[in-house]
Each structure stands twice: as structure tokens, then as C-alpha cells.
Protein backbone atom coordinates (compact mmCIF):
# COMPACT_ATOMS: atom_id res chain seq x y z
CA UNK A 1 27.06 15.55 45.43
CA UNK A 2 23.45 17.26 46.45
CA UNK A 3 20.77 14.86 46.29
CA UNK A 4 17.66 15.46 43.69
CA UNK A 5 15.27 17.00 46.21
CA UNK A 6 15.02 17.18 49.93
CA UNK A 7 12.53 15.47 52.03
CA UNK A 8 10.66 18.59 52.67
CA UNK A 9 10.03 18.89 48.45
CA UNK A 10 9.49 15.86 48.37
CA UNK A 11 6.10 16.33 50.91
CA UNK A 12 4.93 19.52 48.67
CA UNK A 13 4.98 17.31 45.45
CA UNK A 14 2.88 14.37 47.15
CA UNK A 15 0.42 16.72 47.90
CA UNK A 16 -0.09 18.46 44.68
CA UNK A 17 -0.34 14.65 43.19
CA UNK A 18 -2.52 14.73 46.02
CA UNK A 19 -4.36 17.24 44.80
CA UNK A 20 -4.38 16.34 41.02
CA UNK A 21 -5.86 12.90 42.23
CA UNK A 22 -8.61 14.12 44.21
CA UNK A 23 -9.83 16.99 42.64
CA UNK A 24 -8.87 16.35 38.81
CA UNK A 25 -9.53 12.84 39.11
CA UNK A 26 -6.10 12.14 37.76
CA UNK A 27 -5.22 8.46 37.43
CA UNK A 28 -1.45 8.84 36.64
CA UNK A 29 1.07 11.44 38.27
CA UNK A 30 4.58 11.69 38.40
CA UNK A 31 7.10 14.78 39.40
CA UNK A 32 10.20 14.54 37.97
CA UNK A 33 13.34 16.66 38.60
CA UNK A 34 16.76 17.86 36.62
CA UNK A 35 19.59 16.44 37.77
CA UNK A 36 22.28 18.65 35.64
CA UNK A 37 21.16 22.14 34.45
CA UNK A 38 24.61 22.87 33.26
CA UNK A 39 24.45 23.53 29.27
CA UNK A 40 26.19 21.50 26.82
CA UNK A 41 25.40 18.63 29.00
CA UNK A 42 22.88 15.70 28.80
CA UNK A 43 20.13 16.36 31.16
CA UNK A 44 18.74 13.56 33.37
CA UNK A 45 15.38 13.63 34.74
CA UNK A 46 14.99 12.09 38.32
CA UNK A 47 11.37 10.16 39.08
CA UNK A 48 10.48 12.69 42.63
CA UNK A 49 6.93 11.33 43.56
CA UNK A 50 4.51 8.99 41.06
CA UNK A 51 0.78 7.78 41.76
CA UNK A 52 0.08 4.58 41.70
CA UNK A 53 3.16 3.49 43.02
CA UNK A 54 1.99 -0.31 41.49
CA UNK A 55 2.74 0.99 38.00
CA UNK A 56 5.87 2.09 38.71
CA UNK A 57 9.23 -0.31 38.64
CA UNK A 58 11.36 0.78 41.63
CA UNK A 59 14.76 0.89 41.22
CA UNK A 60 17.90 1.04 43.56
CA UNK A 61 17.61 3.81 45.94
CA UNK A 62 13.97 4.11 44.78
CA UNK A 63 14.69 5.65 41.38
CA UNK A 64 11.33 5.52 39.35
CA UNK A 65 11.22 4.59 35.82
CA UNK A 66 7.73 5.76 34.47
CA UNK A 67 8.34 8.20 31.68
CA UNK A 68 9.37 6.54 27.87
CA UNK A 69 13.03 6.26 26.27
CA UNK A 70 13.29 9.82 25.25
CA UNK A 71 12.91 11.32 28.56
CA UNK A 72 13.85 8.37 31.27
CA UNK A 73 15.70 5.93 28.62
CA UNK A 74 12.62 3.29 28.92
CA UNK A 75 10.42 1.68 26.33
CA UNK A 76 8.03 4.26 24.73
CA UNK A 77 5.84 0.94 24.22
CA UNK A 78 6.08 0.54 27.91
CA UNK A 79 2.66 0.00 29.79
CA UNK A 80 1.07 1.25 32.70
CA UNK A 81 -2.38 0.65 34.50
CA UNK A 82 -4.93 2.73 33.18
CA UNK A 83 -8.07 4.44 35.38
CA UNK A 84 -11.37 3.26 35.36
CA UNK A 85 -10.73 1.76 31.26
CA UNK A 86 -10.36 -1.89 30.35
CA UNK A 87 -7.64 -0.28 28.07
CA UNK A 88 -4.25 0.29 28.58
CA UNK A 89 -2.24 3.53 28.61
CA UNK A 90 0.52 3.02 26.83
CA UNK A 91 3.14 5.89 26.61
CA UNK A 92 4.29 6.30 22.91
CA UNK A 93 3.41 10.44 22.94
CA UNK A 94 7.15 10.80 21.68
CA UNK A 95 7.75 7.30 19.80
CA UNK A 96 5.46 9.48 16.78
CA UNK A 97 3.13 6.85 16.42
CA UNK A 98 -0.26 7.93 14.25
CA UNK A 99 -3.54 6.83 14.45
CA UNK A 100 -6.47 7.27 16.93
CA UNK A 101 -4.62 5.52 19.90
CA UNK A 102 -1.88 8.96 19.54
CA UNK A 103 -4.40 11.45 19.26
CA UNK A 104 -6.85 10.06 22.19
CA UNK A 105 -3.71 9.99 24.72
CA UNK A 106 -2.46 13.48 23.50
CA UNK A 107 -5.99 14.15 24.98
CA UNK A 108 -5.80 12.61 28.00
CA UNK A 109 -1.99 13.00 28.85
CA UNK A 110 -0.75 16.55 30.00
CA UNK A 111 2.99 17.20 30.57
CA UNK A 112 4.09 20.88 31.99
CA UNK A 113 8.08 21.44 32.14
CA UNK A 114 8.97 23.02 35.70
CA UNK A 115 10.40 26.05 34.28
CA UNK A 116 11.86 29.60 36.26
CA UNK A 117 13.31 32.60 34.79
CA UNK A 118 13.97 30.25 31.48
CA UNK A 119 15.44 27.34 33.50
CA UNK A 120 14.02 23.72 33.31
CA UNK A 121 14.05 21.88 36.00
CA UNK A 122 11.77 19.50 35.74
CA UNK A 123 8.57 17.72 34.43
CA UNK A 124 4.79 17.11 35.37
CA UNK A 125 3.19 14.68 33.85
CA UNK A 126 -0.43 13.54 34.52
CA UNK A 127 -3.23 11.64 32.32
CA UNK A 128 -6.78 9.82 32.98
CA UNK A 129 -8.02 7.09 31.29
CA UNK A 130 -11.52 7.98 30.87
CA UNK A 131 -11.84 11.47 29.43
CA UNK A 132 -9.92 14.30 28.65
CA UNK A 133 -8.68 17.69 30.08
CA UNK A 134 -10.99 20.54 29.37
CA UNK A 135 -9.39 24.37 29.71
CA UNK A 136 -10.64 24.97 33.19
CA UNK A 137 -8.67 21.73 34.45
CA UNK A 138 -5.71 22.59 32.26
CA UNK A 139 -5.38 26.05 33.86
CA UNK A 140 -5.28 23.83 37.64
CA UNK A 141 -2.72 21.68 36.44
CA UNK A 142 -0.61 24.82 35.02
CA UNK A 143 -0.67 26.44 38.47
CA UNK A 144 0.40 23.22 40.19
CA UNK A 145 3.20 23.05 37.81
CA UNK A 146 4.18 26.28 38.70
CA UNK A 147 4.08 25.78 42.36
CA UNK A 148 6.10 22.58 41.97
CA UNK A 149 8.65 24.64 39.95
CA UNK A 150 9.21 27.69 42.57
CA UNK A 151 9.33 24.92 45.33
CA UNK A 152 12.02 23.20 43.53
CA UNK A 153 13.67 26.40 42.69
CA UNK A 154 13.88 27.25 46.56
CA UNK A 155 14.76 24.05 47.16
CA UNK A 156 17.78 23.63 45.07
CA UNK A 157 18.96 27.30 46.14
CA UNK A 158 18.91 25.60 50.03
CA UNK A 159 20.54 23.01 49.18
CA UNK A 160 23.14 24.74 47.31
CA UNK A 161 23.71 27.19 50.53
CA UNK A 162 23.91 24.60 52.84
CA UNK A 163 26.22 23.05 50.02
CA UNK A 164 28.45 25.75 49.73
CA UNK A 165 28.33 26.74 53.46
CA UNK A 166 29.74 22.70 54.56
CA UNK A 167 32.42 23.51 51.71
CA UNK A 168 33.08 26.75 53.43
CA UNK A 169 33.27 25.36 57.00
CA UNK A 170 35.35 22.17 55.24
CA UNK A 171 37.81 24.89 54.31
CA UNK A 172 37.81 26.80 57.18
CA UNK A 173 38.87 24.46 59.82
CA UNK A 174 41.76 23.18 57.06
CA UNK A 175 42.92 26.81 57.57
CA UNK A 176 42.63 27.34 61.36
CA UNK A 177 44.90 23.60 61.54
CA UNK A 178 47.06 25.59 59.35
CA UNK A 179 47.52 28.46 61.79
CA UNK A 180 47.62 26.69 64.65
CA UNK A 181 50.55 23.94 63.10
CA UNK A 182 52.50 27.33 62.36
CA UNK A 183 52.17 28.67 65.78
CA UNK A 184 53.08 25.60 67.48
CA UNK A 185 56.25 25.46 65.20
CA UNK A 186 56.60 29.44 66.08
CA UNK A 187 56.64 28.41 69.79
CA UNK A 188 59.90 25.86 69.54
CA UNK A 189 62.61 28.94 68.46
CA UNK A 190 61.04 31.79 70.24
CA UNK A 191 61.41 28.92 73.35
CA UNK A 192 65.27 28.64 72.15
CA UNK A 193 65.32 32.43 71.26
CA UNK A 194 64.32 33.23 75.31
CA UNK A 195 66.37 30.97 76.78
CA UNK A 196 69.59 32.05 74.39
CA UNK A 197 68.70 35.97 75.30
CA UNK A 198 68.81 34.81 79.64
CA UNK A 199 71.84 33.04 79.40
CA UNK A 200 73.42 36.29 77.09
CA UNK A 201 71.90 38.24 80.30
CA UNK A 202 73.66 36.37 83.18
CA UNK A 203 77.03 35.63 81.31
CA UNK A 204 77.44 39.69 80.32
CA UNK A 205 76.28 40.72 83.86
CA UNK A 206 74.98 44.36 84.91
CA UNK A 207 77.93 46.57 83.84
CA UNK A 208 78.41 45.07 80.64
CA UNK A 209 77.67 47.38 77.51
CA UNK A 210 75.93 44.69 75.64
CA UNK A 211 73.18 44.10 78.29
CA UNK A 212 70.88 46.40 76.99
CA UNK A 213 70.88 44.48 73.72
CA UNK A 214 70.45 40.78 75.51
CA UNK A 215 67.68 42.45 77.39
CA UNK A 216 65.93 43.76 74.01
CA UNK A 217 66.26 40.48 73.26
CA UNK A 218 64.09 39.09 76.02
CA UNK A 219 61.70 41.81 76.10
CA UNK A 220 61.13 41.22 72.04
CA UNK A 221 60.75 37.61 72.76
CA UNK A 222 58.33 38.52 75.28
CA UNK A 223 56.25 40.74 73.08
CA UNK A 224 56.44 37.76 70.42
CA UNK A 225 54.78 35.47 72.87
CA UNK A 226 52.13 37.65 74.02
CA UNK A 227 51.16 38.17 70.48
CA UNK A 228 51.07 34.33 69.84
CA UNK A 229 48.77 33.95 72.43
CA UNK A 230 46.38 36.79 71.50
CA UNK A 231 46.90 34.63 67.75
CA UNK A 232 45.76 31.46 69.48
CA UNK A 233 42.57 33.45 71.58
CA UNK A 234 41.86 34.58 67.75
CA UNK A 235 41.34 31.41 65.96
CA UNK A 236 39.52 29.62 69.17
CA UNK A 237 37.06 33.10 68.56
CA UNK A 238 36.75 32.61 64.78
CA UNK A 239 36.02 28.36 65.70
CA UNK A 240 33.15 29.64 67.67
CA UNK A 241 31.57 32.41 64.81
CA UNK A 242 32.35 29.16 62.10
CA UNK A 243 29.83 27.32 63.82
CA UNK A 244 26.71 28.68 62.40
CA UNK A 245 25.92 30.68 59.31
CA UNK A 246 27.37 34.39 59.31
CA UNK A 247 23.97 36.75 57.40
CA UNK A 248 26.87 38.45 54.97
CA UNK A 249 28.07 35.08 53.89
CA UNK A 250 24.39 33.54 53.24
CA UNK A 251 23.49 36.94 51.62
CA UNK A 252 25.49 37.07 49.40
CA UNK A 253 24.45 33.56 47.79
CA UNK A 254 20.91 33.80 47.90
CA UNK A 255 20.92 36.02 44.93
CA UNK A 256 22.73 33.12 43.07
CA UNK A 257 21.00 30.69 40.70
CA UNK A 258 21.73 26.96 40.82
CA UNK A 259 23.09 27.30 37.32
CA UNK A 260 25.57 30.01 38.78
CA UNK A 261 26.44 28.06 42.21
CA UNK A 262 27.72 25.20 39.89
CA UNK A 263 29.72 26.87 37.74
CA UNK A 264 31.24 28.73 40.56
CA UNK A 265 31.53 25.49 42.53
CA UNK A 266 33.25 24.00 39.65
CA UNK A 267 35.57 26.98 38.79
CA UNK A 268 36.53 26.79 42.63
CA UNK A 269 37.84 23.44 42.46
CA UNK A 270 39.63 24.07 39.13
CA UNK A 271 41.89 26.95 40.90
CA UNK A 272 44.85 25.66 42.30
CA UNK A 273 45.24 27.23 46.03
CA UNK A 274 48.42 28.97 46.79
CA UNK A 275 50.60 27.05 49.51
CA UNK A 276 50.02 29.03 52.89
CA UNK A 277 52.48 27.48 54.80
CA UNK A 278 56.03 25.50 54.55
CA UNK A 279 56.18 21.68 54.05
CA UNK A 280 57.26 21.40 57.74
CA UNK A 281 53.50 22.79 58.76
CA UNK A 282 52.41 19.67 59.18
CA UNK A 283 49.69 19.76 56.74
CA UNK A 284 51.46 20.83 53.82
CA UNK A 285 53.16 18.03 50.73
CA UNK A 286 56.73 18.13 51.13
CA UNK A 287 57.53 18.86 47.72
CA UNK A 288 60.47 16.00 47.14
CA UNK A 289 63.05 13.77 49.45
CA UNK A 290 66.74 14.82 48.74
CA UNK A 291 70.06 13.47 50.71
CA UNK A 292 70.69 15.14 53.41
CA UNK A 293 73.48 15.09 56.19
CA UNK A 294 71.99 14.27 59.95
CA UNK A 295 74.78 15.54 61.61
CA UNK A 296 74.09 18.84 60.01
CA UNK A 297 70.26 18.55 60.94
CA UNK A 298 70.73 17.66 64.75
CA UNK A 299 73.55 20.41 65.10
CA UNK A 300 71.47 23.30 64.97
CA UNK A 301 68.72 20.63 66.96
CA UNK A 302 70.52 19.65 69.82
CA UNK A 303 72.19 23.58 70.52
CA UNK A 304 68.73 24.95 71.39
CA UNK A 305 67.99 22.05 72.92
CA UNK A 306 71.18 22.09 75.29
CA UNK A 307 70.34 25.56 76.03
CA UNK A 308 67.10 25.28 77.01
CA UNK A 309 68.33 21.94 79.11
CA UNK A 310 70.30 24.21 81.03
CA UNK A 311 67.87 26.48 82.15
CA UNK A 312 65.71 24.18 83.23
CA UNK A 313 68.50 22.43 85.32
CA UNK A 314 68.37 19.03 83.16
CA UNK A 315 70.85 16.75 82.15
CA UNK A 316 71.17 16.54 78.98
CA UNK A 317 73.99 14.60 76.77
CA UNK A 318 74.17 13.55 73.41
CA UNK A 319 76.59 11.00 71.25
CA UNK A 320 76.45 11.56 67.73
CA UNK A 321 79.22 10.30 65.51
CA UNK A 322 80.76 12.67 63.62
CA UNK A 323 80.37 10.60 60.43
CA UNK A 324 76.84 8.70 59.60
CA UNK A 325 75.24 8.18 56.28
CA UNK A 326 73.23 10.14 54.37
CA UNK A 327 69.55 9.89 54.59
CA UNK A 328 66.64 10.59 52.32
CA UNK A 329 64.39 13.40 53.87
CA UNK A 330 63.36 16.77 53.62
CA UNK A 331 66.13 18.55 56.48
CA UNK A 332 63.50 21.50 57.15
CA UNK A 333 60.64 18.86 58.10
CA UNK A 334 63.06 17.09 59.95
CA UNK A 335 64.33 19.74 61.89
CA UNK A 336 60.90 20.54 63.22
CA UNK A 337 60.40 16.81 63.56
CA UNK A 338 63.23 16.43 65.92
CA UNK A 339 62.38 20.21 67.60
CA UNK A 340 58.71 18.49 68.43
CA UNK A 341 60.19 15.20 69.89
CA UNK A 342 63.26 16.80 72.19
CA UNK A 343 60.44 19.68 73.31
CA UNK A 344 58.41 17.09 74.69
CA UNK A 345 60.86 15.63 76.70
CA UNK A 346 62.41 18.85 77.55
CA UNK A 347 58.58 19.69 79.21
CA UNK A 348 57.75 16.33 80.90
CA UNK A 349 61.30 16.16 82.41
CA UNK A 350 61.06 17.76 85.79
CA UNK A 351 64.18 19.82 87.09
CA UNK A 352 67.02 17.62 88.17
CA UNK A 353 65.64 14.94 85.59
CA UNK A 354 68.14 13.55 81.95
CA UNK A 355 68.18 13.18 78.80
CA UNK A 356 70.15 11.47 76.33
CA UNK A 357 70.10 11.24 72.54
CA UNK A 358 71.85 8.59 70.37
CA UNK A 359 71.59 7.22 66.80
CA UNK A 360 70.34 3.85 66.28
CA UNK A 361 70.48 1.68 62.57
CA UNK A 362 68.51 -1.04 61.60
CA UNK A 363 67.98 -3.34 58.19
CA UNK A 364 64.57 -4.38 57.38
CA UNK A 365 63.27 -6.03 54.02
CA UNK A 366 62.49 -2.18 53.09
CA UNK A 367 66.34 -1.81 53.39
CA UNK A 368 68.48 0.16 55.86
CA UNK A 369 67.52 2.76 58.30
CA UNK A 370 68.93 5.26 60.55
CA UNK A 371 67.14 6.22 63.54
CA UNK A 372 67.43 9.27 66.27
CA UNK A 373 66.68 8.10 69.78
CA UNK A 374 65.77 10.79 72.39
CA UNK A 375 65.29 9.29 76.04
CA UNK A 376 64.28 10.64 79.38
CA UNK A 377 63.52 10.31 82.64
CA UNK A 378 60.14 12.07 83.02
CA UNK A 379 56.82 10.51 84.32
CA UNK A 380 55.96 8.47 81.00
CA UNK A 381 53.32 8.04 79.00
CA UNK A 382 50.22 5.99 80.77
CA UNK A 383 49.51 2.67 78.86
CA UNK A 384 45.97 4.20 77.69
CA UNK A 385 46.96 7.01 75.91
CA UNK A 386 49.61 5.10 73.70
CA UNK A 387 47.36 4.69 71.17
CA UNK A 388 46.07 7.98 71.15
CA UNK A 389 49.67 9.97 70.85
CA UNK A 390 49.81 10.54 67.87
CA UNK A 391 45.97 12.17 67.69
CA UNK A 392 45.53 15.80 66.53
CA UNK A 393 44.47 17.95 70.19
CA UNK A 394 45.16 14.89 72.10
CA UNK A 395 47.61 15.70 75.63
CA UNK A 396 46.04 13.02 77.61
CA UNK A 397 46.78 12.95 81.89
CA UNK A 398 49.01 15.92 81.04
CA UNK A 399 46.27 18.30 79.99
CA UNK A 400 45.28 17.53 83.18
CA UNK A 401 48.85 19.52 84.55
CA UNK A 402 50.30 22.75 84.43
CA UNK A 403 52.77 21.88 81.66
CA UNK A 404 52.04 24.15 78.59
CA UNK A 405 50.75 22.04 75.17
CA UNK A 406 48.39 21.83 72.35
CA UNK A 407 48.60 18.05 71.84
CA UNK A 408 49.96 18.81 68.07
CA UNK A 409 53.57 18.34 68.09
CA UNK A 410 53.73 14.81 67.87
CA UNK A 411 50.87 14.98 65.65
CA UNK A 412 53.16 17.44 63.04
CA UNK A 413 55.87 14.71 63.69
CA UNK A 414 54.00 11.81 62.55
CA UNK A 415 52.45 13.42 59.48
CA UNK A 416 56.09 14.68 58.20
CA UNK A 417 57.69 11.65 59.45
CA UNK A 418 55.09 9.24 57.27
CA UNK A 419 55.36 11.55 54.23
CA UNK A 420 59.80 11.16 54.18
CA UNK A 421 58.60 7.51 53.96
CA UNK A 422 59.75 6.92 58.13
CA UNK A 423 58.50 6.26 61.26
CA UNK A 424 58.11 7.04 64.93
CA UNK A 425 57.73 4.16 67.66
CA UNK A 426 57.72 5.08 70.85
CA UNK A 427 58.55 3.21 74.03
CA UNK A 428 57.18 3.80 77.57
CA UNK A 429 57.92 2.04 80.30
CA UNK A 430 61.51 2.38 79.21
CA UNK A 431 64.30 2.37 80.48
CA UNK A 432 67.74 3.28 79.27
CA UNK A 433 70.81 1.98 80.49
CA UNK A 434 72.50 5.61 80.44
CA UNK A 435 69.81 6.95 82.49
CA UNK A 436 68.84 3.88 84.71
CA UNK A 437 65.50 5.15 85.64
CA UNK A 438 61.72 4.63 83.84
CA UNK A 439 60.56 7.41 81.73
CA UNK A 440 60.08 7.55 77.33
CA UNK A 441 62.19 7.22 74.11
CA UNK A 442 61.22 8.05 70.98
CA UNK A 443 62.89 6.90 68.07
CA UNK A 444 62.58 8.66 64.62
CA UNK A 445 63.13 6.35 61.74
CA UNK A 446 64.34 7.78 58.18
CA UNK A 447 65.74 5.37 55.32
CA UNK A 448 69.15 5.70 54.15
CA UNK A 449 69.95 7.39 50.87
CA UNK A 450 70.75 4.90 48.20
């Protein structure tokens, strides 16, 4: 929400109150301001600057109530200190009182709207107790008005393009997360995809007719991964040029009223955004929980997995039962799940090193659970960034190595993981009776299907 004025408006108004005071001899001034200019809709004038301050009641955030009920909601019999009169100024110009007391403060009490190009914005009221306002000092007050009402015009329009330009940066960095979720997830097959196409190479061997087509496919995966790293230099430039104003963007609003920013603000939220990515992006709803077979889900998990294992001269074994219940989750966000947590330990395994995977089941008071373990042999993870792990960006010692990473796969895994109503606890120190060394196991909770 913007606020009613800025601090620098607020300055300009104290001095033209200023100057109403000192020159005019004013003994009353207030500034007040629009809070909606949206038609159709109550408008609520906002108490800016007011002199004396002693005859004004200061409400929370210092919200002034000095104008009557027609214009502020207060008394019109409500009283203020008059100037230089043993009388009191009392406020009933719109209560349609009659008499002398009406027609003297008519007189003495001068209120110009803050108006441009047919917009109201605002109010400037100002009286004396002693005399009243002869043509001359009528003209003053008109031109003060009408410096107040540009000022706030300029005002609002700043306020609206720094408004609009937070909104746009807000939306902007939602994006680039976006893009750089789906290239990490692009990463984890075209990984699989490589290592599938140099095994195809060394099993066919040089005289085999199909060798051209397993070397296509490593010089296609090749070109895919250059072009996902000219994707990634990309977004880091387009970080950098989101950090200030660009001139087109700022242009282009300037022109805009505050009347027009609004509505456009508010048809902006109305319009529902397409989806730019799949659930499994890691930023994305998954749309609904189904049942879905784990066997099936770690099949396709654990091949690329194995394959990659291979080429890196790992260990790696796995004991899944052929028959396990069904579980509620979305199998596309779990796949990628299980992808992120098996390519971390495939990375932070070094050559010679094992892994092993196994199902787990537990009963809780939120009922029965069936969980994927994945444990290795690999450094660990230090006891400082445990609590960190699961951070957006965050790598820790190891951003410290030569291992590849952009800290968000376990970041994707958590998110996806929470919204299929599961959990991921993770264990280091640990060490697994299979494996008989220290390194990490994850475990990825998902509830059975009832």
C-alpha cells in the first residue's frame, strides 16, 4: 500500500503553512491529501501538515483530525483555538448553520481543493480569527494551493513508479528462480543422457555402424550443455540490469496518471498468470496428490543413476522390493525429488566411493509412511551447514571445491517434498552398516495412500 505523501511533500507543505503563517497572518492551516481517487469509491482525506499542532488531536500513526464530519468524519461543532480573538472558531461551514456566527467564518475561513487536470487530490484549508481575506490575499492562497497540488501530483506519480518498479523487480526475480529451477532440473537427464551416449560409444566400439549415431549423441549433449551455460551467464546478466531502473521502463510510466497506475495495478492482479513451468519446478503448485506406484518411480530413477555410477567408478546397489504400497504423491515431482537427492551423492562421492539405496516405513500419529533412503560414503555434510541445506543458493564448504552446483537441488526437493505433504531428514555423521564407513543419508518421507 503507498503511503499518503512522502517525507519530501511533506517538507514543501510545512513551508507553504509556513508561508501562509508569516506572511498572511494565518492562524489555522492544514494540508490534507486523497487517499483513493478511484471513482465510485468513498474518498478519504488524510490530515498532511496542520498549524498549531495544540489544536489538533493526534491520532495513531499521527493521523490529524481537524476538519468537521463531512470531510474527516468529526464533529462540525468541534472547536479549535482561535488567533488573537477571545472567541472561538468553531467549524460548522458545512453543518448549514445561519446566523452571523456562519457568515463571519465564511469570511475568515478559505478552503481551496488541490485539483490537476480535473483530479482532486486534496484540500487547503486556512482561516484567522481577527479579520477577513481581502482579494489580494485570496489570489496568495490560490497560488499556494496550486503549488501544493502539482507537488502532490509529482509526488504520487514517484511513488507510483517506485511502486510499480518494486512490483516489477518482485516479479522479476520470481521469474529468473523459475529459469534457473528449470535448468537445474535440465542438468539431471542431459547428465544421464551423456553418460548413456559414452557407454553406447565404448560397448559398439570403432567399426561398429551405429557409432556415428552414439557419437551424435554426445556431441548433441554437448551442444545442449554449452547452451545451458550461456542460459545461466544470461539470467546472472539480466540480475545485474534488474538492479536499477531501465529509462524505457520508467518512460513509459511517467506519462501515466495515478488514477491510471491504479487501475492498471488492479487489473494486473486480477489476471491470472499462465503457469511457466511444471509442478516439479520447484516453485510451481502441484496441482493434486494421486496414488502412485514407487517401484515405477525409482525404476526409471535408479537406471540413470546406475549409469552414471558406473562412469564415475562408484559402487552403487540398490534393494527395492518388488512389491510396496502405494503412496500419495505427484510421480513427476517425485522423480525430480529423488533425481536431486541421488545427484548429490553421485557428486560428493569420490571415485572408488558407494552407494546404497533402500526403502524404509514408519507409523506416526499422522499414520503410515514409506520412506527412500539413499546413503554414501562421501565427505559429509559439516555440522554448521545442517541447518542451512535446505537454503535457496546455499553449497556451503563445497562451493568452496571444484564439484559443479547451484545450491538448489535440495532446495527444489524440500519445496516439492513439503507440498506431497512429506519430508526430508537428513543424517550426517552416518554411517550405514552396508557401507561401514562415515558419509550422508537422506531419507525422503511420503505418506501411504489410504
Amino acid at each position: 500500500m503507498l503511503m499518503p505523501a512522502s517525507s519530501e511533500f511533506v517538507t514543501l507543505c510545512q513551508a507553504q503553512v509556513d508561508l501562509l503563517r508569516q506572511s498572511l497572518g494565518a492562524a489555522l492551516c492544514a494540508v490534507y491529501v486523497t487517499q483513493e481517487v478511484v471513482e465510485q469509491k468513498e474518498t478519504k482525506l488524510i490530515p498532511i501538515v496542520a498549524y498549531p499542532e495544540a489544536g489538533v488531536i493526534w491520532e495513531e500513526r499521527r493521523s490529524l483530525s481537524l476538519l468537521p464530519k463531512e470531510l474527516q468524519g468529526m464533529n462540525p461543532k468541534r472547536r479549535l483555538p482561535a488567533a488573537e480573538d477571545e472567541n472561538e472558531l468553531i467549524l460548522d461551514r458545512w453543518a448549514g448553520d445561519e446566523g452571523k456566527d456562519s457568515f463571519l467564518l465564511q469570511q475568515r475561513q478559505i478552503v481551496f481543493p488541490l485539483i490537476h487536470q480535473e483530479v482532486v487530490m486534496g484540500l487547503l484549508v486556512t482561516s484567522r480569527g481577527d479579520r477577513a481575506w481581502n482579494e489580494s490575499e485570496r489570489s496568495q492562497i490560490e497560488e499556494i494551493a496550486q503549488t501544493i497540488a502539482i507537488a502532490c501530483i509529482l509526488d504520487r506519480r514517484s511513488q507510483w513508479l517506485e511502486h510499480r518498479f518494486s512490483e516489477q523487480q518482485r516479479l522479476q526475480a520470481q521469474q529468473n528462480d523459475l529459469l534457473h529451477n528449470l535448468l537445474h532440473q535440465l542438468r539431471n537427464p542431459l547428465t544421464a543422457l551423456r553418460t548413456f551416449g559414452k557407454l553406447l560409444v565404448k560397448r559398439l566400439g570403432l567399426n561398429d555402424k551405429n557409432g556415428e549415431f552414439a557419437a551424435n549423441i554426445l556431441r548433441e549433449s554437448d551442444r545442449i550443455q554449452d547452451l545451458l551455460q550461456q542460459f545461466d551467464r544470461v539470467i546472472d546478466l539480466t540480475d545485474d540490469v534488474n538492479e536499477s531502473p531501465e529509462d524505457g521502463f520508467l518512460g513509459d510510466l511517467v506519462t501515466i496518471s495515478p488514477v491510471e497506475a491504479k487501475v492498471e495495478t488492479e487489473k494486473a492482479k486480477n489476471v491470472k498468470q499462465p503457469l511457466l513451468l511444471l509442478p516439479e519446478s520447484g516453485l510451481m503448485e502441484i496441482p493434486s496428490l494421486s496414488a502412485c506406484s514407487l517401484v515405477k518411480v525409482l525404476d526409471s530413477v535408479l537406471a540413470a543413476a546406475e549409469a552414471i555410477a558406473l562412469e564415475r567408478n562408484l559402487t552403487f546397489k540398490a534393494e527395492i522390493p518388488d512389491r510396496l504400497p502405494i503412496i500419495k504423491c505427484d510421480s513427476k515431482a517425485l522423480t525430480e525429488v529423488l533425481s536431486n537427492i541421488l545427484d548429490n551423492a553421485l557428486k560428493y562421492t569420490p571415485s572408488g566411493g558407494k552407494i546404497f539405496v533402500e526403502i524404509k516405513r514408519k507409523n506416526t500419529a499422522d499414520g503410515k509412511f514409506l520412506g527412500v533412503a539413499v546413503s554414501d560414503n562421501g565427505s559429509g555434510v559439516p555440522t554448521q551447514d545442517l541447518e542451512h541445506l535446505f537454503e535457496r543458493g546455499f553449497r556451503g564448504v563445497k562451493e568452496n571445491t571444484e564439484i559443479p552446483g547451484t545450491g538448489l537441488g535440495l532446495a527444489i526437493a524440500q519445496e516439492l517434498i513439503q507440498q506431497m505433504q512429506g519430508k526430508i531428514e537428513v543424517f550426517s555423521p552416518a554411517k550405514h552398516p552396508k557401507i561401514k564407513q562415515l558419509g550422508t543419508t537422506f531419507i525422503v518421507w511420503l505418506p501411504e495412500f489410504n
